[in-house]
N, C-alpha and C. Protein backbone atom coordinates (compact mmCIF):
# COMPACT_ATOMS: atom_id res chain seq x y z
N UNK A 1 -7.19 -33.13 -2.41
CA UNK A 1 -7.45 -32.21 -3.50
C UNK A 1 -6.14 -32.03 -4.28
N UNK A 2 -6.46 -32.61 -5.32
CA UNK A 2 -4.98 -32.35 -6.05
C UNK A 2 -4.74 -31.46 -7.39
N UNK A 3 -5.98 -30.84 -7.42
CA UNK A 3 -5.64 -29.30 -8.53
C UNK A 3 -6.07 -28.62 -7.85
N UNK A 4 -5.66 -27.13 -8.68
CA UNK A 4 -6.15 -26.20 -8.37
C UNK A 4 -7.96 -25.87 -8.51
N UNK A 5 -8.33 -26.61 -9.62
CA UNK A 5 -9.65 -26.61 -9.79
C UNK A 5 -10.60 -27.46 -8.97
N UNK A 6 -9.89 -28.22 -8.15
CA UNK A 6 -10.67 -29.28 -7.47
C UNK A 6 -11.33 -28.63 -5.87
N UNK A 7 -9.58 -27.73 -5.72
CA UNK A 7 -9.79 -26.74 -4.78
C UNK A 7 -10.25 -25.73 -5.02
N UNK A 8 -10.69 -25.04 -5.88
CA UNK A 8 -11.66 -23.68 -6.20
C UNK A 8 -12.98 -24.51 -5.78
N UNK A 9 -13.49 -25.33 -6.73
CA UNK A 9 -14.53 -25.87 -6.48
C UNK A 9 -15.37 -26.23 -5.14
N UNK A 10 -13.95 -26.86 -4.59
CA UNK A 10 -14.60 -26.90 -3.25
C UNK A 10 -14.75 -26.03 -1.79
N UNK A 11 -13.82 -25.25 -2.09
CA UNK A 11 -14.10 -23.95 -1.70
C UNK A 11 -15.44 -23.15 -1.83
N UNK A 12 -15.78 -23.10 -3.23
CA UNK A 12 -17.09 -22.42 -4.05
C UNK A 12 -18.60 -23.61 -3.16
N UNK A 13 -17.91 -24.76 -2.98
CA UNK A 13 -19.39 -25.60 -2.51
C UNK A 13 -19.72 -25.20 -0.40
N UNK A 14 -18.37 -25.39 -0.48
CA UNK A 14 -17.99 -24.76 1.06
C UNK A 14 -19.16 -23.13 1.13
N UNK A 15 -18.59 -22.33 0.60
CA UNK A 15 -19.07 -21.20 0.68
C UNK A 15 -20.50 -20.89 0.07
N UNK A 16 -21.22 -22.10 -1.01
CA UNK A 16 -22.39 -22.02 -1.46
C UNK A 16 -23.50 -22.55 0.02
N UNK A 17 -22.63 -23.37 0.99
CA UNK A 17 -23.02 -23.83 1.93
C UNK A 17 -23.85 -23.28 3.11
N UNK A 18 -22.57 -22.02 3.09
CA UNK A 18 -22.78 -21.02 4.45
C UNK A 18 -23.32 -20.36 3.96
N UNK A 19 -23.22 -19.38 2.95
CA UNK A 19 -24.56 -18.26 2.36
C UNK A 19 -25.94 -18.99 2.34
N UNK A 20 -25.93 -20.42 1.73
CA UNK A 20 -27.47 -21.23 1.81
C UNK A 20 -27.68 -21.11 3.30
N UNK A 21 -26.98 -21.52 4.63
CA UNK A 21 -27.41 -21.23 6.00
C UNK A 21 -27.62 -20.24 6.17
N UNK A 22 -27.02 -19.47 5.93
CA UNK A 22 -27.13 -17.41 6.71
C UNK A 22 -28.50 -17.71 5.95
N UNK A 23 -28.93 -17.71 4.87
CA UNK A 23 -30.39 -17.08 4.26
C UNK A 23 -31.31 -18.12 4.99
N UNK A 24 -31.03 -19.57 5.38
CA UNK A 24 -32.40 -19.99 5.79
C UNK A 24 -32.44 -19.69 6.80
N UNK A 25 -31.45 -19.35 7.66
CA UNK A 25 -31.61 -18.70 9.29
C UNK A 25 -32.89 -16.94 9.26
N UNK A 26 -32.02 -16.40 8.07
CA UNK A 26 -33.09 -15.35 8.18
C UNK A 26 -34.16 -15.55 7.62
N UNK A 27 -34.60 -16.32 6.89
CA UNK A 27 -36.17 -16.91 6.47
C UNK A 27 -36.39 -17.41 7.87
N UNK A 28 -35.81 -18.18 8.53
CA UNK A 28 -36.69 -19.01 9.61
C UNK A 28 -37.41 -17.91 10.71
N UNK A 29 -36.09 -17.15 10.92
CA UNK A 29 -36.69 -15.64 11.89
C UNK A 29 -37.27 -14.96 11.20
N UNK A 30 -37.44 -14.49 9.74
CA UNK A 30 -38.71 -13.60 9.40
C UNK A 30 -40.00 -14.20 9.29
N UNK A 31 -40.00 -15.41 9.14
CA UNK A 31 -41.25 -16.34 9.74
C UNK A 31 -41.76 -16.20 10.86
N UNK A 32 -40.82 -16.60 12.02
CA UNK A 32 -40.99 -16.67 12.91
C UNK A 32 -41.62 -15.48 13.67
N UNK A 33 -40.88 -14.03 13.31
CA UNK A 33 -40.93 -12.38 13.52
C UNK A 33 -42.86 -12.20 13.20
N UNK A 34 -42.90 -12.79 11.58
CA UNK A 34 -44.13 -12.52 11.48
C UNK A 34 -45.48 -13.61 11.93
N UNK A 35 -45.13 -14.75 12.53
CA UNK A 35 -46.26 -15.46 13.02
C UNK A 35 -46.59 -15.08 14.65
N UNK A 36 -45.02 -14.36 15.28
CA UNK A 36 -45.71 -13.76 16.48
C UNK A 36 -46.24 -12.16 16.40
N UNK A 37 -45.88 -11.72 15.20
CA UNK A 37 -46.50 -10.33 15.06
C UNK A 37 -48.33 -10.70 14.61
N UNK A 38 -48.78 -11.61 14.10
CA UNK A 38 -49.92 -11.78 13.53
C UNK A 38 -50.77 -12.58 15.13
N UNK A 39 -50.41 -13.00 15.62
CA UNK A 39 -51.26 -13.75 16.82
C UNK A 39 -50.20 -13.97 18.14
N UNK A 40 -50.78 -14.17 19.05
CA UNK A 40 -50.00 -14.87 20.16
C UNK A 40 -49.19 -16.37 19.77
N UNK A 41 -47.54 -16.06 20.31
CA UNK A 41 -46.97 -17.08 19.46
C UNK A 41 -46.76 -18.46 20.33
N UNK A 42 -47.58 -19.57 20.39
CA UNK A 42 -47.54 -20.47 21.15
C UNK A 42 -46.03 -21.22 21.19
N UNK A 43 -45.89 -22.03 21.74
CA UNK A 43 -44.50 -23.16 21.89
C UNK A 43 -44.85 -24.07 20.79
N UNK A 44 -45.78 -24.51 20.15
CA UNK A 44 -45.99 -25.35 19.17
C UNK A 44 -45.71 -24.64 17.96
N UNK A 45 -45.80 -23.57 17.55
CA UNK A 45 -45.54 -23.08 16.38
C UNK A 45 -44.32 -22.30 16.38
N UNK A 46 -43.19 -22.50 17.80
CA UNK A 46 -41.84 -22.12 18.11
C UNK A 46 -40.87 -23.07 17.27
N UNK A 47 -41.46 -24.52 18.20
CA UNK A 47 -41.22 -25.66 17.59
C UNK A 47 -41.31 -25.68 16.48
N UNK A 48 -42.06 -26.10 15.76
CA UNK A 48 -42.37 -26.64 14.63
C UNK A 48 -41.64 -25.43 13.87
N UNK A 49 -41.52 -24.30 14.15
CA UNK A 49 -40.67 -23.27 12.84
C UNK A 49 -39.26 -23.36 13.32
N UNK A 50 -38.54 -24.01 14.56
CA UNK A 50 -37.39 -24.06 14.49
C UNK A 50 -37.14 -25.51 14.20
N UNK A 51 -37.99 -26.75 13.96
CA UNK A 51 -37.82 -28.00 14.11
C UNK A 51 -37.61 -28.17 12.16
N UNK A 52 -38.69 -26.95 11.40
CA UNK A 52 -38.39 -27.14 10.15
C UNK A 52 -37.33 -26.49 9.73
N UNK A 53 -36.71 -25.28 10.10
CA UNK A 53 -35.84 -24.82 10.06
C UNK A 53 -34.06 -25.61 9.97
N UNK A 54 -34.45 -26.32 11.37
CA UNK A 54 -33.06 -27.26 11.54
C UNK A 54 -33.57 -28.65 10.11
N UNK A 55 -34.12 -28.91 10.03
CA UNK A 55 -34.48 -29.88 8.63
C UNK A 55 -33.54 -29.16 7.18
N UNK A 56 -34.49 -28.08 7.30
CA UNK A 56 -34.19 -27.18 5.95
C UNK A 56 -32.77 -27.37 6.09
N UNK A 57 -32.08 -26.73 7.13
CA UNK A 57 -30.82 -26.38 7.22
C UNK A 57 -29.63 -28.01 6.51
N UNK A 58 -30.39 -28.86 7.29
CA UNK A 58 -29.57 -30.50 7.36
C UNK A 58 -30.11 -30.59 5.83
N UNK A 59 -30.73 -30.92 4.95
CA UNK A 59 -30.81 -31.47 4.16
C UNK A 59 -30.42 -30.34 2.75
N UNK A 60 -29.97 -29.09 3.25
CA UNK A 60 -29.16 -27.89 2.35
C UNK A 60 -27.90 -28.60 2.54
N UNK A 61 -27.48 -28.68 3.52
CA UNK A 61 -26.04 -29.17 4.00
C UNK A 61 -25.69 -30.34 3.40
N UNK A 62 -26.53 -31.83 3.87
CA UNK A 62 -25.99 -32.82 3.12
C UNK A 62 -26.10 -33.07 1.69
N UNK A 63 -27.49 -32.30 0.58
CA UNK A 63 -27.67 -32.39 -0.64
C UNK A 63 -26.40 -32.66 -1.29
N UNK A 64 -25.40 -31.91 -1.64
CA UNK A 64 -24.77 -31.74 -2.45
C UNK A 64 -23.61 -33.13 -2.39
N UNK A 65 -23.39 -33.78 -1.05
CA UNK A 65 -22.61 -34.46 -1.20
C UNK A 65 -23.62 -36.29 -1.84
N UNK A 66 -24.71 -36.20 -1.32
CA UNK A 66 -25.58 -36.91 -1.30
C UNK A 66 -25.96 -37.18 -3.13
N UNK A 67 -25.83 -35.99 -4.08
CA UNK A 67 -25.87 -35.84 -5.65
C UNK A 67 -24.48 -36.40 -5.52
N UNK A 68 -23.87 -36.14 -4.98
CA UNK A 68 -21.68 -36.28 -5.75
C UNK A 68 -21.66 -38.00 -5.49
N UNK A 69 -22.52 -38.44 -4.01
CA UNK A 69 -22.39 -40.35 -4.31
C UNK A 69 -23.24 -40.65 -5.39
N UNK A 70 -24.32 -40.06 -5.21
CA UNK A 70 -25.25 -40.74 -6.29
C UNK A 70 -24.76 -40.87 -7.99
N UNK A 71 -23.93 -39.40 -8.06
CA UNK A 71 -23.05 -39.70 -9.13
C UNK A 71 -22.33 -40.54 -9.45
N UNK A 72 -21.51 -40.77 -8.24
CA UNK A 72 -20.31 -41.24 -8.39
C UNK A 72 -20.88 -43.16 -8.68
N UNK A 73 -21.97 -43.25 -7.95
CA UNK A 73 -22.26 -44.30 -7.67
C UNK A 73 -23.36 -44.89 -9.35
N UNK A 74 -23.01 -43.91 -9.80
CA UNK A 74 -24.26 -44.43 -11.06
C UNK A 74 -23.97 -45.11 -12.04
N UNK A 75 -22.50 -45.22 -12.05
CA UNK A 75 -21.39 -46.13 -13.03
C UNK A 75 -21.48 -47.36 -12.83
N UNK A 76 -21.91 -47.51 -11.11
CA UNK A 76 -21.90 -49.46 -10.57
C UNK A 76 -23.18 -49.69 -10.82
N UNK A 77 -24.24 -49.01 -11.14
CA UNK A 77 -25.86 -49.35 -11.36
C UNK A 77 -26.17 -49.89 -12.68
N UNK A 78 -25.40 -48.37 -13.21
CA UNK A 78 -25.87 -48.60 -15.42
C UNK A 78 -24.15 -48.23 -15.81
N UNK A 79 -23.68 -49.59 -15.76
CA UNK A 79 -22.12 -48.94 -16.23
C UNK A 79 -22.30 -48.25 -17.61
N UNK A 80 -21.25 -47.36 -18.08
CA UNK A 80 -20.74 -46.85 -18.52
C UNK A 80 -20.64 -46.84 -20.12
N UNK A 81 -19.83 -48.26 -19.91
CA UNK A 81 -19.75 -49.16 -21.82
C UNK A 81 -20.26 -50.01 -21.33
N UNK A 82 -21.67 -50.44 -21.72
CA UNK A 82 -22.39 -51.77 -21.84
C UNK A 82 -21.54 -52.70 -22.15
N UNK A 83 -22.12 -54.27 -21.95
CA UNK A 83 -21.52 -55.35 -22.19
C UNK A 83 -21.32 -55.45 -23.83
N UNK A 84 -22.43 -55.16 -24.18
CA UNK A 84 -22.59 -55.19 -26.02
C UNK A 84 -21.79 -54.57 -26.98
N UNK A 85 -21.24 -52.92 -25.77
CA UNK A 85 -20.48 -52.18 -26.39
C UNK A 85 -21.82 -50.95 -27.38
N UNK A 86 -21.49 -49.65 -27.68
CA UNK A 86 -21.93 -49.06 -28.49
C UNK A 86 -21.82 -49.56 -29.82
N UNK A 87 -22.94 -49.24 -30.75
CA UNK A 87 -23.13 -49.63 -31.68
C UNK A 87 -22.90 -48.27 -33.05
C-alpha cells in the first residue's frame, strides 16, 4: 500500500467486511431463534440455516476481491485502446 488513500480504502473494505459478518451472524440466529420458536427445531433445518449461513458469510467475504480481479482482469479481455484506435 503505497498512499494514504490506498490505505484508507482498505481499511474501509476490511471493516465493510466485519460489520457485513456481525449482521449475517445475527440474521442467521434471528432465523434460526424464530424457526425453533414456530415448531420443533429438527437437525436438518440446524443444518441447512447454519450451512447457508457459512455460504452467505464466504461469498460476502470473497465478493469484493473477486470484482477487484475481474476488474483488474478486464483490460486482458477488451483492452483498453483498440487495435484501430478511437475514432
Amino acid at each position: 500500500m503505497g498512499t494514504n488513500l490506498a490505505t484508507l480504502l482498505y481499511n474501509v473494505l476490511i471493516a465493510f467486511r466485519w460489520i457485513g459478518l456481525i449482521i449475517l451472524t445475527i440474521a442467521s440466529m434471528a432465523i434460526l431463534i424464530s424457526e425453533s420458536a414456530k415448531a420443533k427445531l429438527s437437525p436438518g433445518k440446524v443444518l441447512a440455516v447454519a450451512g447457508s449461513a457459512i455460504v452467505a458469510a464466504v461469498v460476502f467475504w470473497v465478493l469484493p476481491s473477486l470484482v477487484n480481479y475481474a476488474r483488474v482482469d478486464a483490460t486482458t479481455l477488451v483492452p483498453g485502446q483498440p487495435i484501430g484506435g478511437y475514432r
